[in-house]
N, C-alpha and C. Protein backbone atom coordinates (compact mmCIF):
# COMPACT_ATOMS: atom_id res chain seq x y z
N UNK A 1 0.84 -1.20 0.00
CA UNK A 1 0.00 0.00 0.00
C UNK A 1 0.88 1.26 0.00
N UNK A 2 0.34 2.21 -1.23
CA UNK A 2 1.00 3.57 -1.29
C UNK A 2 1.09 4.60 0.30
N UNK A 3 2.41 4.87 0.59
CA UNK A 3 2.34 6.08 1.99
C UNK A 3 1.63 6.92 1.81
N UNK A 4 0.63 7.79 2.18
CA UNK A 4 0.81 9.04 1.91
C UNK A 4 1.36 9.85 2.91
N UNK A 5 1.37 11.37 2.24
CA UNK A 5 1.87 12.22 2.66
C UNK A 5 1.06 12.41 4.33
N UNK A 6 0.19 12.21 4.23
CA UNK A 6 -0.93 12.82 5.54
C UNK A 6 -0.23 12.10 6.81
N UNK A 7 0.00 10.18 6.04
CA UNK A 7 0.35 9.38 6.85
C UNK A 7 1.54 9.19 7.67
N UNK A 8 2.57 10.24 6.60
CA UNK A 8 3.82 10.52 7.41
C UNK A 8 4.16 11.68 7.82
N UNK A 9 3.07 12.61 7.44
CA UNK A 9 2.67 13.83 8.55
C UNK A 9 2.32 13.56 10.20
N UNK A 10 1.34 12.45 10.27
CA UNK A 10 0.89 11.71 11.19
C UNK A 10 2.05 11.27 12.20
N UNK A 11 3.11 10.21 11.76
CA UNK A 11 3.90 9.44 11.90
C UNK A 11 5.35 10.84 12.67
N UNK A 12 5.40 11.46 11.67
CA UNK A 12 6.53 12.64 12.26
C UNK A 12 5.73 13.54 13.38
N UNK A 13 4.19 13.92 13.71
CA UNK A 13 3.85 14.57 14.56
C UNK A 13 4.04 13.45 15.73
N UNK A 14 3.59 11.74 15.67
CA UNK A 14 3.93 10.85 17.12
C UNK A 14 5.39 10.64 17.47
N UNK A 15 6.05 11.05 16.92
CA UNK A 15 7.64 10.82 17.20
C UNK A 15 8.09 11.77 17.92
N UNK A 16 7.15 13.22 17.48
CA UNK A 16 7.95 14.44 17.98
C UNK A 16 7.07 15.02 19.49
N UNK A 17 6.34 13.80 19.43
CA UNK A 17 5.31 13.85 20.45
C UNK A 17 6.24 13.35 21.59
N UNK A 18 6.77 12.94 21.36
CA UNK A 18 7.58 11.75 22.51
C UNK A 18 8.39 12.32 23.10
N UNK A 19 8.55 11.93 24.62
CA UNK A 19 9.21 12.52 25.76
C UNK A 19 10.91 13.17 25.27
N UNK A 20 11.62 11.48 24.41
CA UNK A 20 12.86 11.83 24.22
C UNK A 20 12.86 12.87 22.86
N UNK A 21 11.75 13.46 22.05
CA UNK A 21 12.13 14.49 21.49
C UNK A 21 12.29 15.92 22.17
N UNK A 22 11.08 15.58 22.89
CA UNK A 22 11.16 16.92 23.65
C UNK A 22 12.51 17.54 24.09
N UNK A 23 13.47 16.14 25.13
CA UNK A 23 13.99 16.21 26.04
C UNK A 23 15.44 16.54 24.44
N UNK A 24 15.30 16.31 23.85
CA UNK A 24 16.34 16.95 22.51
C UNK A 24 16.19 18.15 22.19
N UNK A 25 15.12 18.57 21.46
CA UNK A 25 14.93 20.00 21.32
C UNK A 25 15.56 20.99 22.48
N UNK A 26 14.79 20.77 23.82
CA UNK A 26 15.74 21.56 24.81
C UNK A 26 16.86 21.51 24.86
N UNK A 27 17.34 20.57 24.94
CA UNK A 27 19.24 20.57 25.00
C UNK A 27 19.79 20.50 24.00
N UNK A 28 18.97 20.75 22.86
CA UNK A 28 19.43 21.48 21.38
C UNK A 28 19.66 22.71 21.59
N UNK A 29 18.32 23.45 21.85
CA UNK A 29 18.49 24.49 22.18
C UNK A 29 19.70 25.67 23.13
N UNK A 30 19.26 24.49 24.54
CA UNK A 30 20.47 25.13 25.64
C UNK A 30 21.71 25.08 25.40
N UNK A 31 22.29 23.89 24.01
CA UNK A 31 23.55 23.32 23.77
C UNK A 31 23.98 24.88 22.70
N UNK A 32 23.04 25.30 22.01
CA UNK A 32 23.13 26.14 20.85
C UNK A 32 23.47 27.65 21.65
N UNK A 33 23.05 27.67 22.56
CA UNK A 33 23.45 29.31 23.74
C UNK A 33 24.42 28.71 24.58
N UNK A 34 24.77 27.88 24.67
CA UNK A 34 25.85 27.80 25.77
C UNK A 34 27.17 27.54 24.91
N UNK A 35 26.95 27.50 23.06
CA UNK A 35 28.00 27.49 22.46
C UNK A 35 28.56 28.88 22.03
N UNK A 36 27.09 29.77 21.87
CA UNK A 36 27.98 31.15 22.05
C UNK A 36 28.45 31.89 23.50
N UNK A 37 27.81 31.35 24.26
CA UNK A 37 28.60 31.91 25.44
C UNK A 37 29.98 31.13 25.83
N UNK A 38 30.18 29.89 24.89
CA UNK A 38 31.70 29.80 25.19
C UNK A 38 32.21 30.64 23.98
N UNK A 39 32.06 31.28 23.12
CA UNK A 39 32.26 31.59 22.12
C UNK A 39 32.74 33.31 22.15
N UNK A 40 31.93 33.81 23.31
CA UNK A 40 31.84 35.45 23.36
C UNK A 40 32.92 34.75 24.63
N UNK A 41 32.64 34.05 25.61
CA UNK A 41 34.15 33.90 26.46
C UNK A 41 35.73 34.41 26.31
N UNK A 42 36.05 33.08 24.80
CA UNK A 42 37.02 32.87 24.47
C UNK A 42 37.28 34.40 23.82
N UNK A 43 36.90 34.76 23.03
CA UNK A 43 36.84 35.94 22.03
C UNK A 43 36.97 37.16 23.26
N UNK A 44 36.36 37.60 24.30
CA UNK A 44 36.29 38.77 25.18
C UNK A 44 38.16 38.23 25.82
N UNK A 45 38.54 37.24 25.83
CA UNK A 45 39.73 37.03 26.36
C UNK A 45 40.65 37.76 25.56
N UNK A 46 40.35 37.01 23.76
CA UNK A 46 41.54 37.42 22.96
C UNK A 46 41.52 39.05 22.93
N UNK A 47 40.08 39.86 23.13
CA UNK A 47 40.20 41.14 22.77
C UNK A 47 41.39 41.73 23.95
N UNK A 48 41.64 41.00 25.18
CA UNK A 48 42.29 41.50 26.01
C UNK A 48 43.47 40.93 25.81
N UNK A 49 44.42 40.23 24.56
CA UNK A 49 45.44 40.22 24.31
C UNK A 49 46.38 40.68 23.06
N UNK A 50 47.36 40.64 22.88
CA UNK A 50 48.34 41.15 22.70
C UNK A 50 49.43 40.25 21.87
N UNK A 51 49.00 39.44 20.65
CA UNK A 51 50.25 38.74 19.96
C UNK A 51 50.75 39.31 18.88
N UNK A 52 52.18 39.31 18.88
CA UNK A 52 53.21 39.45 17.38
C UNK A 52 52.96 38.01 16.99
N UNK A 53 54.05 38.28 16.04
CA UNK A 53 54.15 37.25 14.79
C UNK A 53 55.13 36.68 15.10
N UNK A 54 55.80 37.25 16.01
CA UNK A 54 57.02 36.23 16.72
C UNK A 54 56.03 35.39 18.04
N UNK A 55 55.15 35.95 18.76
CA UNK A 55 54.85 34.90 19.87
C UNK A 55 53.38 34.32 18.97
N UNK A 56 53.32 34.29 17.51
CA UNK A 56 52.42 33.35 16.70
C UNK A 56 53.11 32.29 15.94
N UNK A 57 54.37 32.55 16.00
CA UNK A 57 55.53 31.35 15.50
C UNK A 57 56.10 30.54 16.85
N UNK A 58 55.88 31.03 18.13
CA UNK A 58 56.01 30.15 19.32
C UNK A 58 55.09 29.33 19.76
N UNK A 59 53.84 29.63 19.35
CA UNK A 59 52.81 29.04 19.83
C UNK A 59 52.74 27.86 19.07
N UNK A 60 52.47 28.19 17.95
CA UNK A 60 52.31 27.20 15.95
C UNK A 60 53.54 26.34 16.47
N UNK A 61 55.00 26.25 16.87
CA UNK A 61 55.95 24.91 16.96
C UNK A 61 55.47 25.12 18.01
N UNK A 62 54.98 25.16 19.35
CA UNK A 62 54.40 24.19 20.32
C UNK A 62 53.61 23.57 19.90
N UNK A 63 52.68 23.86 19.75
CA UNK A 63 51.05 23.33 19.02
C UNK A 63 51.55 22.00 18.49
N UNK A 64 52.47 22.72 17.07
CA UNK A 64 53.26 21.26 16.63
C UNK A 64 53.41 19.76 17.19
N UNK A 65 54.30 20.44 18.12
CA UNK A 65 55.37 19.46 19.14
C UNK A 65 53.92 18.74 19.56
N UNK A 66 53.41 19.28 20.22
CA UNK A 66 52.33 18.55 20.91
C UNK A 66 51.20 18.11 20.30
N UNK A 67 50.87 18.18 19.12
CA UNK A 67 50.08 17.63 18.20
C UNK A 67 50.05 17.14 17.08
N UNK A 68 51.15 17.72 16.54
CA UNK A 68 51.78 16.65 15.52
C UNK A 68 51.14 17.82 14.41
N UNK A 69 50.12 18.92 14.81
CA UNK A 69 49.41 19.65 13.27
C UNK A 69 50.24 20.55 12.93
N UNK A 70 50.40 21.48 12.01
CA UNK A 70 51.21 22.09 11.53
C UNK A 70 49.81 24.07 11.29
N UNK A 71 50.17 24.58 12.11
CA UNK A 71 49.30 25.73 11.47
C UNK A 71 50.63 26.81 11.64
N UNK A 72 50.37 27.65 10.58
CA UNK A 72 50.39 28.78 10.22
C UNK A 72 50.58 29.61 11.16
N UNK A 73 51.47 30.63 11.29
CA UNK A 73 51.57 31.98 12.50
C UNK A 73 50.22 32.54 12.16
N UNK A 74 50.27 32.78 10.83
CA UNK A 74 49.41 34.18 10.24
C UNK A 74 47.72 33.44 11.12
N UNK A 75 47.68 32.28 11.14
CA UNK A 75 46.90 31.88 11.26
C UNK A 75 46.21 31.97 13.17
N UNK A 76 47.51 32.32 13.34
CA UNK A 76 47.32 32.55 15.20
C UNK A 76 46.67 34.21 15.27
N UNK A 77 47.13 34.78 14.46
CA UNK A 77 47.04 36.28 14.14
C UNK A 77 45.16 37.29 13.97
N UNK A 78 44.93 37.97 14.64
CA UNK A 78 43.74 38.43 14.42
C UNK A 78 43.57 40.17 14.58
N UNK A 79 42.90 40.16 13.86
CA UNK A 79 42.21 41.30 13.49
C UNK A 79 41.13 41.75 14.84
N UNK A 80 41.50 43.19 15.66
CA UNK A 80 40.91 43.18 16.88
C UNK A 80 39.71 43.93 16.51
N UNK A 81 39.25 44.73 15.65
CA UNK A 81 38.38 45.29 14.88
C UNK A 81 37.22 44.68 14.62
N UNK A 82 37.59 43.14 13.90
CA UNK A 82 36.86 42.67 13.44
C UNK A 82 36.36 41.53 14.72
N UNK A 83 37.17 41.06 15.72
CA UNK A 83 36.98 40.26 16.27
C UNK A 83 35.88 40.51 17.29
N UNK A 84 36.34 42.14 17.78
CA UNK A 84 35.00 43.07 18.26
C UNK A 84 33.51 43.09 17.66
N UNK A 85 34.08 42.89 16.39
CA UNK A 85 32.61 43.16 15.55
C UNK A 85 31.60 41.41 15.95
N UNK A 86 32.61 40.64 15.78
CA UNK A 86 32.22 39.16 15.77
C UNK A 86 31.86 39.00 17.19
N UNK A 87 32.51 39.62 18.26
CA UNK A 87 32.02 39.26 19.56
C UNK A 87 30.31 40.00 19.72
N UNK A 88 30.23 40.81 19.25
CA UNK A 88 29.00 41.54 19.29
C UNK A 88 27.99 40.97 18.65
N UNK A 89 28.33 40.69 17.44
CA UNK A 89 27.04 39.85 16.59
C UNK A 89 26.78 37.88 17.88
N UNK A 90 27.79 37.74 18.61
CA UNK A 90 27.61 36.41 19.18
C UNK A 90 26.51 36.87 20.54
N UNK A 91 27.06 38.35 20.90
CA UNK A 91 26.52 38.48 22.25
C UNK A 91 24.88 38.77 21.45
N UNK A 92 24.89 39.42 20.87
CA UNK A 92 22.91 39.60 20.14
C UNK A 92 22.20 38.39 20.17
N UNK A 93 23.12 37.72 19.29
CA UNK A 93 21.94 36.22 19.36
C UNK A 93 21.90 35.60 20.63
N UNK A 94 23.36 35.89 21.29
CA UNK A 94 23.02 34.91 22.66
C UNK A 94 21.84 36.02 23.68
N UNK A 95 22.10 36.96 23.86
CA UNK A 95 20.50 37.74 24.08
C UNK A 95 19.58 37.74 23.18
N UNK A 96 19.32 37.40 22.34
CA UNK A 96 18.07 36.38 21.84
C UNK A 96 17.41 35.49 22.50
N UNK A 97 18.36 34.62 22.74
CA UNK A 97 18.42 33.22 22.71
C UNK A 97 17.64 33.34 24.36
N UNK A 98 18.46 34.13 25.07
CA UNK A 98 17.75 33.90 26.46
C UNK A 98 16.02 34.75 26.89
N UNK A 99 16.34 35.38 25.68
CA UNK A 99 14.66 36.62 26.33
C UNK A 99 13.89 35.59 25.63
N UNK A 100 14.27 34.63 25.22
CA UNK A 100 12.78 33.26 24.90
C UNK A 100 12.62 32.40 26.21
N UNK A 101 13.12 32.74 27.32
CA UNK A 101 13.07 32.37 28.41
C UNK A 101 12.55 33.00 28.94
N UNK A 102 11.98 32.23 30.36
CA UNK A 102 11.30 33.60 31.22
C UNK A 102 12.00 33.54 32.56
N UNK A 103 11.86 34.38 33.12
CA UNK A 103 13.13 35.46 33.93
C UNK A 103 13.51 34.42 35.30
N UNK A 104 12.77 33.52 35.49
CA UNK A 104 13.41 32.45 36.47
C UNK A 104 13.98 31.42 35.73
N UNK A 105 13.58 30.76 34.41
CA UNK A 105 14.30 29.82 33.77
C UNK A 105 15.67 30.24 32.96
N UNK A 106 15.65 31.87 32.67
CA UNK A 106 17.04 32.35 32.15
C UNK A 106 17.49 32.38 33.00
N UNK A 107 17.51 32.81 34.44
CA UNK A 107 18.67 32.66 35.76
C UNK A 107 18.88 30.85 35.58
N UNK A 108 18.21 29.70 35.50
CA UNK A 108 18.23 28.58 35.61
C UNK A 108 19.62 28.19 34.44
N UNK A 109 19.20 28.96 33.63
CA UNK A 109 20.02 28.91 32.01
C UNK A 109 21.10 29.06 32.15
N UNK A 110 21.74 30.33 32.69
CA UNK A 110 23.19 30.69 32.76
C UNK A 110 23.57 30.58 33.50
N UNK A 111 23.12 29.99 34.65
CA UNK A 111 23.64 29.28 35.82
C UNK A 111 23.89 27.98 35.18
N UNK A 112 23.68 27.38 34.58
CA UNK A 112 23.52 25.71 33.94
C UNK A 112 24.78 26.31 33.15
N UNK A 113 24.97 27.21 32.08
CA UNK A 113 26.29 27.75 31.16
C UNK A 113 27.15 27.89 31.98
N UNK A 114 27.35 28.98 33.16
CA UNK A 114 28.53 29.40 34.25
C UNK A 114 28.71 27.49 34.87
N UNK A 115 28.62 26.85 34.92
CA UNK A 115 28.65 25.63 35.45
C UNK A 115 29.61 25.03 34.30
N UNK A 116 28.87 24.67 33.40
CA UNK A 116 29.47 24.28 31.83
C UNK A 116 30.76 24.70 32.02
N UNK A 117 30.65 25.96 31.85
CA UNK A 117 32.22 26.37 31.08
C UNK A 117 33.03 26.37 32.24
N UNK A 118 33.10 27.05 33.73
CA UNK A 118 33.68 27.21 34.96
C UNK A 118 34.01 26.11 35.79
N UNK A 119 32.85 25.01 35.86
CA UNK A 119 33.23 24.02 36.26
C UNK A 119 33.47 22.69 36.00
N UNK A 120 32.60 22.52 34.47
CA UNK A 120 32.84 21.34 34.30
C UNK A 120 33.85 21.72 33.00
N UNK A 121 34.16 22.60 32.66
CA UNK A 121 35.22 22.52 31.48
C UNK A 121 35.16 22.36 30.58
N UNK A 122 33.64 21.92 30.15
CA UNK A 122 33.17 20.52 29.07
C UNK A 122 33.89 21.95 27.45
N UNK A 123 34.47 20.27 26.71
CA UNK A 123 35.32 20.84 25.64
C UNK A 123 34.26 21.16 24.46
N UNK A 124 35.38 22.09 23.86
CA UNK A 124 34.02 22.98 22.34
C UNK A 124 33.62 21.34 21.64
N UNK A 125 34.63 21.07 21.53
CA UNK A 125 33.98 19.72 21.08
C UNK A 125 33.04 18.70 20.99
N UNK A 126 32.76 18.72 22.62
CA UNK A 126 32.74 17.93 22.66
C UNK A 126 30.56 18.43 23.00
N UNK A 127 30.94 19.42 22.65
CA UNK A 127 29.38 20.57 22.68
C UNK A 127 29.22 19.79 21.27
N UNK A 128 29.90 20.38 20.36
CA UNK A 128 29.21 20.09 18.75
C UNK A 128 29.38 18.61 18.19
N UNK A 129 29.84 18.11 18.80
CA UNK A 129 29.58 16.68 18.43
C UNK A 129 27.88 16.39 19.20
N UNK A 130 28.01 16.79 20.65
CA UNK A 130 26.16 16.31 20.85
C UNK A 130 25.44 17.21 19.72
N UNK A 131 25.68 18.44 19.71
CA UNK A 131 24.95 19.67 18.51
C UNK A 131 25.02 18.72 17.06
N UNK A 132 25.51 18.65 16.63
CA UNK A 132 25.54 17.78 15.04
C UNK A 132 24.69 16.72 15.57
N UNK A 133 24.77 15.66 16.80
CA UNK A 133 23.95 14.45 16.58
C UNK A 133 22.39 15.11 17.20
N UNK A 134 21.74 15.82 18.10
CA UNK A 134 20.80 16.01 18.27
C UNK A 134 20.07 17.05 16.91
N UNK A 135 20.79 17.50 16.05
CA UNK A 135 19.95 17.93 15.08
C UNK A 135 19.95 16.68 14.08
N UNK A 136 20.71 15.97 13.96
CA UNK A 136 20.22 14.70 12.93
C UNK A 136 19.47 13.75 13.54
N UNK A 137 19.11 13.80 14.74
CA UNK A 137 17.81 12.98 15.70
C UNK A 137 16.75 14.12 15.17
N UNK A 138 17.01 14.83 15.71
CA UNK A 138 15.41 16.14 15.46
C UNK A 138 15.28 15.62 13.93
N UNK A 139 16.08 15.75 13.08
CA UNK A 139 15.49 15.35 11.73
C UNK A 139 14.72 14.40 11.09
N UNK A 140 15.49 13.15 11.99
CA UNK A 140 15.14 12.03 11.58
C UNK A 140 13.92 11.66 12.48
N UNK A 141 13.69 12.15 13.77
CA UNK A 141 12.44 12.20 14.22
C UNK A 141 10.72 13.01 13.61
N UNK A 142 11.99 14.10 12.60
CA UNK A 142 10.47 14.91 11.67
C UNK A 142 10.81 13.96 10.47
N UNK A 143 11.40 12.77 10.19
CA UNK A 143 11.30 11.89 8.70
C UNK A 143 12.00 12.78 8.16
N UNK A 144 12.61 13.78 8.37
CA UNK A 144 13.45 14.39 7.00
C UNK A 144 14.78 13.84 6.46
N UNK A 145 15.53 12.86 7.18
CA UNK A 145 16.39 11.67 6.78
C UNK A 145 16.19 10.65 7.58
N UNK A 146 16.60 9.40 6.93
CA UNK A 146 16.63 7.85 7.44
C UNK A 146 17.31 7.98 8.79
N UNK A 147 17.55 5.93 9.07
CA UNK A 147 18.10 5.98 10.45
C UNK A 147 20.16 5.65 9.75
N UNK A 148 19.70 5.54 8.56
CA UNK A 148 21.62 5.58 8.01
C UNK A 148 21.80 6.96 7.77
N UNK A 149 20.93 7.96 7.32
CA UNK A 149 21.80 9.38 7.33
C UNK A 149 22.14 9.84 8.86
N UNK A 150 21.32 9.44 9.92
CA UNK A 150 21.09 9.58 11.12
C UNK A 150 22.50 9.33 11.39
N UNK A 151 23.22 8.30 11.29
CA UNK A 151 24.42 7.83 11.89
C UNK A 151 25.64 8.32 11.00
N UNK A 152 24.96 8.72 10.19
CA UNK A 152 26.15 9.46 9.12
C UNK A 152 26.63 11.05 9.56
N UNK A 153 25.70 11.29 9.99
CA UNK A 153 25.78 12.80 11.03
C UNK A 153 26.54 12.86 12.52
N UNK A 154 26.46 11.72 12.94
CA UNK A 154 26.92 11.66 14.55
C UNK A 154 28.52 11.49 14.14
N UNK A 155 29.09 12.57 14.18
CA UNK A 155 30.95 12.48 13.86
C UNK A 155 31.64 13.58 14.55
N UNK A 156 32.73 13.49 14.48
CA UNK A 156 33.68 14.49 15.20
C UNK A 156 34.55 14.71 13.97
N UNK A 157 35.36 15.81 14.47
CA UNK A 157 36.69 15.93 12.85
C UNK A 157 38.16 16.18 13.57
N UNK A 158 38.42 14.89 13.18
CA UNK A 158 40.07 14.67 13.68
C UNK A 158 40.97 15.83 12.88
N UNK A 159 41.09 17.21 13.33
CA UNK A 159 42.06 18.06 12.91
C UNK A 159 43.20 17.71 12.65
N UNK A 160 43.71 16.45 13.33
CA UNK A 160 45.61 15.92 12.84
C UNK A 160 45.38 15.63 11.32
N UNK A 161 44.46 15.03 11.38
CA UNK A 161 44.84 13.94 10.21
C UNK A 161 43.66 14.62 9.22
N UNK A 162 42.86 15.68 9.23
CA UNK A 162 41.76 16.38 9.00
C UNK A 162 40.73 15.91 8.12
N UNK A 163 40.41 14.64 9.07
CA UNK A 163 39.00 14.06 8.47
C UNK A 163 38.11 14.12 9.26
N UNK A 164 36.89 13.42 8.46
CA UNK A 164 35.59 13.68 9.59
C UNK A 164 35.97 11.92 9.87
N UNK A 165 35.55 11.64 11.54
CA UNK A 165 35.50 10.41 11.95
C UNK A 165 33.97 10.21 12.72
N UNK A 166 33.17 9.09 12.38
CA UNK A 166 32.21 8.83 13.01
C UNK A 166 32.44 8.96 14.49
N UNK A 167 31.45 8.90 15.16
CA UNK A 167 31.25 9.02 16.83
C UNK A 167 30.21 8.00 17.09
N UNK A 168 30.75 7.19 17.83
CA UNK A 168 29.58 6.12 18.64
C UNK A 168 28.79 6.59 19.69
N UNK A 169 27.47 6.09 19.13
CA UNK A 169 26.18 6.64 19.56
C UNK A 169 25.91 7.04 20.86
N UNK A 170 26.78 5.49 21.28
CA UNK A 170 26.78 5.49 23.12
C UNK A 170 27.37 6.48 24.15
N UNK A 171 28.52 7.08 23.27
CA UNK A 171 28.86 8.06 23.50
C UNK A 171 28.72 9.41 23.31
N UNK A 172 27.88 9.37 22.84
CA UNK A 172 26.85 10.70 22.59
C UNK A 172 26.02 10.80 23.48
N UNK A 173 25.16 9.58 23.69
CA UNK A 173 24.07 9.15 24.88
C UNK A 173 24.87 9.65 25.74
N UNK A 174 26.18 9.11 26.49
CA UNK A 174 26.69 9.10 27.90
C UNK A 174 26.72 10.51 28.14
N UNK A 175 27.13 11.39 27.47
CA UNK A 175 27.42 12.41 27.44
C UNK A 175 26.25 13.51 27.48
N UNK A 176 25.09 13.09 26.64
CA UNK A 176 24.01 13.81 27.02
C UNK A 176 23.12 13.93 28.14
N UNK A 177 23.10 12.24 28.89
CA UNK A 177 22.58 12.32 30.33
C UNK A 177 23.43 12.88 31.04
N UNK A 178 24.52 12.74 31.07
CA UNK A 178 25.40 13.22 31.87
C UNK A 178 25.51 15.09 31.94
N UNK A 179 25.12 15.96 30.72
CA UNK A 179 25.00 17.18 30.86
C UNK A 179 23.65 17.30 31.23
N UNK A 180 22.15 16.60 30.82
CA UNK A 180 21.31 16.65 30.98
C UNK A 180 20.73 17.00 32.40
N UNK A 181 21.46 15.91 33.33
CA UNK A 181 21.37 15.86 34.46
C UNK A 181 22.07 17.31 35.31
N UNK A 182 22.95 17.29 34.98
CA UNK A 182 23.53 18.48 35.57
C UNK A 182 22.85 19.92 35.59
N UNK A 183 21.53 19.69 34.45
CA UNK A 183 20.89 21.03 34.12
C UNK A 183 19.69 20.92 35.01
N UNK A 184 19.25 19.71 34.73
CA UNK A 184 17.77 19.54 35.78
C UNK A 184 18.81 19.61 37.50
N UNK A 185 19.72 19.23 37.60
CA UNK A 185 20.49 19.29 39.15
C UNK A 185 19.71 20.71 39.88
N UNK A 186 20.89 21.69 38.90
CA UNK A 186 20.80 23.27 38.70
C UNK A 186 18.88 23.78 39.05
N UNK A 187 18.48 23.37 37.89
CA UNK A 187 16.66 23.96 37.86
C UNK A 187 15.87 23.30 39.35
N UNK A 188 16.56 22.21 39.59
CA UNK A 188 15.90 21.42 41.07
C UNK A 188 16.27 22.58 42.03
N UNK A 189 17.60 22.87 42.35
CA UNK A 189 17.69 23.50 43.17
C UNK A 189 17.29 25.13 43.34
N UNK A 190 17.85 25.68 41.90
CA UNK A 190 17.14 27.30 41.80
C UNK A 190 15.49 26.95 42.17
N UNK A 191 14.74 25.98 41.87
CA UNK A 191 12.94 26.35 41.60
C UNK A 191 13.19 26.03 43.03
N UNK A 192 13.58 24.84 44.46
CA UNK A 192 13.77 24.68 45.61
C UNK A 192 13.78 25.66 46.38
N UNK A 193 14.65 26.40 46.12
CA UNK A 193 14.92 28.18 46.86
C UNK A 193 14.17 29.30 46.68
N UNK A 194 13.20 28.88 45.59
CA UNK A 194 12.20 29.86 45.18
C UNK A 194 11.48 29.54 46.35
N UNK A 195 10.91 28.49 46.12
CA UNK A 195 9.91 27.94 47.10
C UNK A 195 10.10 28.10 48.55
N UNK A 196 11.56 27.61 48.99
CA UNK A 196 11.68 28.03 50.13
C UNK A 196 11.43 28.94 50.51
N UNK A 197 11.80 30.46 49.79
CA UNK A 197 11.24 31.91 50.24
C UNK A 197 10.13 31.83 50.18
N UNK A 198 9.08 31.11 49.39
CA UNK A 198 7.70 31.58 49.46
C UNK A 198 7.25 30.37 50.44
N UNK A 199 7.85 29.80 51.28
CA UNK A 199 7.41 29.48 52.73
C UNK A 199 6.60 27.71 52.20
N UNK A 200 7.02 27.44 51.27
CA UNK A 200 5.97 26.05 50.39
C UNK A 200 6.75 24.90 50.06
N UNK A 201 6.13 23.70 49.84
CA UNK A 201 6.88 22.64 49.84
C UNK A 201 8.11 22.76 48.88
N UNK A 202 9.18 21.66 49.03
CA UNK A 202 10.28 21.68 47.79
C UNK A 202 9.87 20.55 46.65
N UNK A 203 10.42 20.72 45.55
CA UNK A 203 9.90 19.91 44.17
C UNK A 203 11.27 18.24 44.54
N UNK A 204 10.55 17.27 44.07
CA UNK A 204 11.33 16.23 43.97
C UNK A 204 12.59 16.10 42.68
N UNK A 205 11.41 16.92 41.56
CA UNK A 205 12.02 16.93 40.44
C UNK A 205 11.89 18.30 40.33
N UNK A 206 12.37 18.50 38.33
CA UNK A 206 11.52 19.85 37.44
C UNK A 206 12.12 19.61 36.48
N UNK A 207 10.83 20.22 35.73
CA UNK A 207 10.80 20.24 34.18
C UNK A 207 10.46 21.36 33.40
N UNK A 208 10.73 21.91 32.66
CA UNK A 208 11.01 22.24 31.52
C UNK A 208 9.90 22.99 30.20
N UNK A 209 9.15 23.31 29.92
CA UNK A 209 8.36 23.36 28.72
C UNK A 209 9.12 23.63 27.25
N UNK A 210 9.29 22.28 26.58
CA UNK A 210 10.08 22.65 25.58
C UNK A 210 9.47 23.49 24.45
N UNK A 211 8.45 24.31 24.62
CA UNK A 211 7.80 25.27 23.70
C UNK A 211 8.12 26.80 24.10
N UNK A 212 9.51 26.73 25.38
CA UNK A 212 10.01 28.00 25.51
C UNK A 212 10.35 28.74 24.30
């Protein structure tokens, strides 16, 4: 029997119905602002430094030594003008990103980011490797690719050797409960302290409305 279209209209609205899409979209989302706030981080640092082309040829043979890659001085080298300009266009969207929140779940938000980057360290990497695989889940949960383009998306890119290398799934998973948790930790305790001031029971859990 012919699909139709209605039927896999149908089929992509019960998928996206489901708890674990939801629980993607959000930490799509939160993963997508907490990559420009490592992003306006790093960048507000460099505006506060200071390299020649001699300490961009010291850095490039360390780098070397210790990685075996080969870059370019010119390539250590930046433009403070422009880098200003780039930090500004990151800070807009990342104030975007949070006024779709409302004013107790954005404190929840960048408290969950100041955590990220301050305490747990978690690498740029290791952000856009979950970012690349939770948008090829969101996809493949709206039918817009299979479950082989699905796995064709979940990769990292080995800069030594500068290819793209697949990433196992499980390790994507481990990695997403593992930040996941750390965010509901955060929202348990900020919504807890709310409550406490307003004199009322504390929550066991909390959740989320992923239609923020």
């Amino acid at each position: 029997m012919k699909t139709t279209q209605n039927q896999i209209d149908q089929l992509s609205k019960s998928m996206m119905d489901h708890p674990i899409c939801g629980r993607a979209m959000l930490m799509y989302t939160l993963l997508t602002g907490y990559s420009l706030f490592d992003s306006i981080q790093i960048k507000k640092d460099c505006t506060k430094t200071d390299i020649t082309y001699k300490d961009a040829e010291f850095i490039a043979d360390k780098f070397e030594e210790v990685t075996g890659i080969n870059i370019a001085p010119t390539n250590l080298l930046f433009d403070k003008n422009q880098l200003a300009d780039d930090l500004l266009d990151d800070y807009q969207e990342y104030q975007f990103l949070l006024n779709s929140y409302d004013e107790n779940t954005r404190s929840m938000v960048i408290s969950f980011y100041h955590h990220l980057f301050y305490n747990r360290r978690v690498p740029h990497d290791t952000v856009q490797i979950l970012l690349n695989a939770l948008s090829a889940f969101i996809q493949y949960a709206c039918g817009s690719i299979n479950k082989k383009n699905l796995k064709k998306q979940i990769i990292d890119i080995d800069l030594q050797k500068m290819k793209i290398v697949p990433v196992d799934s499980m390790y994507v998973r481990h990695n997403f409960i593992y930040i996941e948790k750390d965010f509901n930790d955060i929202c348990l305790k900020k919504a807890n302290r709310i409550l406490k001031q307003a004199g009322e029971e504390p929550l066991s859990k909390y959740s989320i409305d992923v239609s923020i």
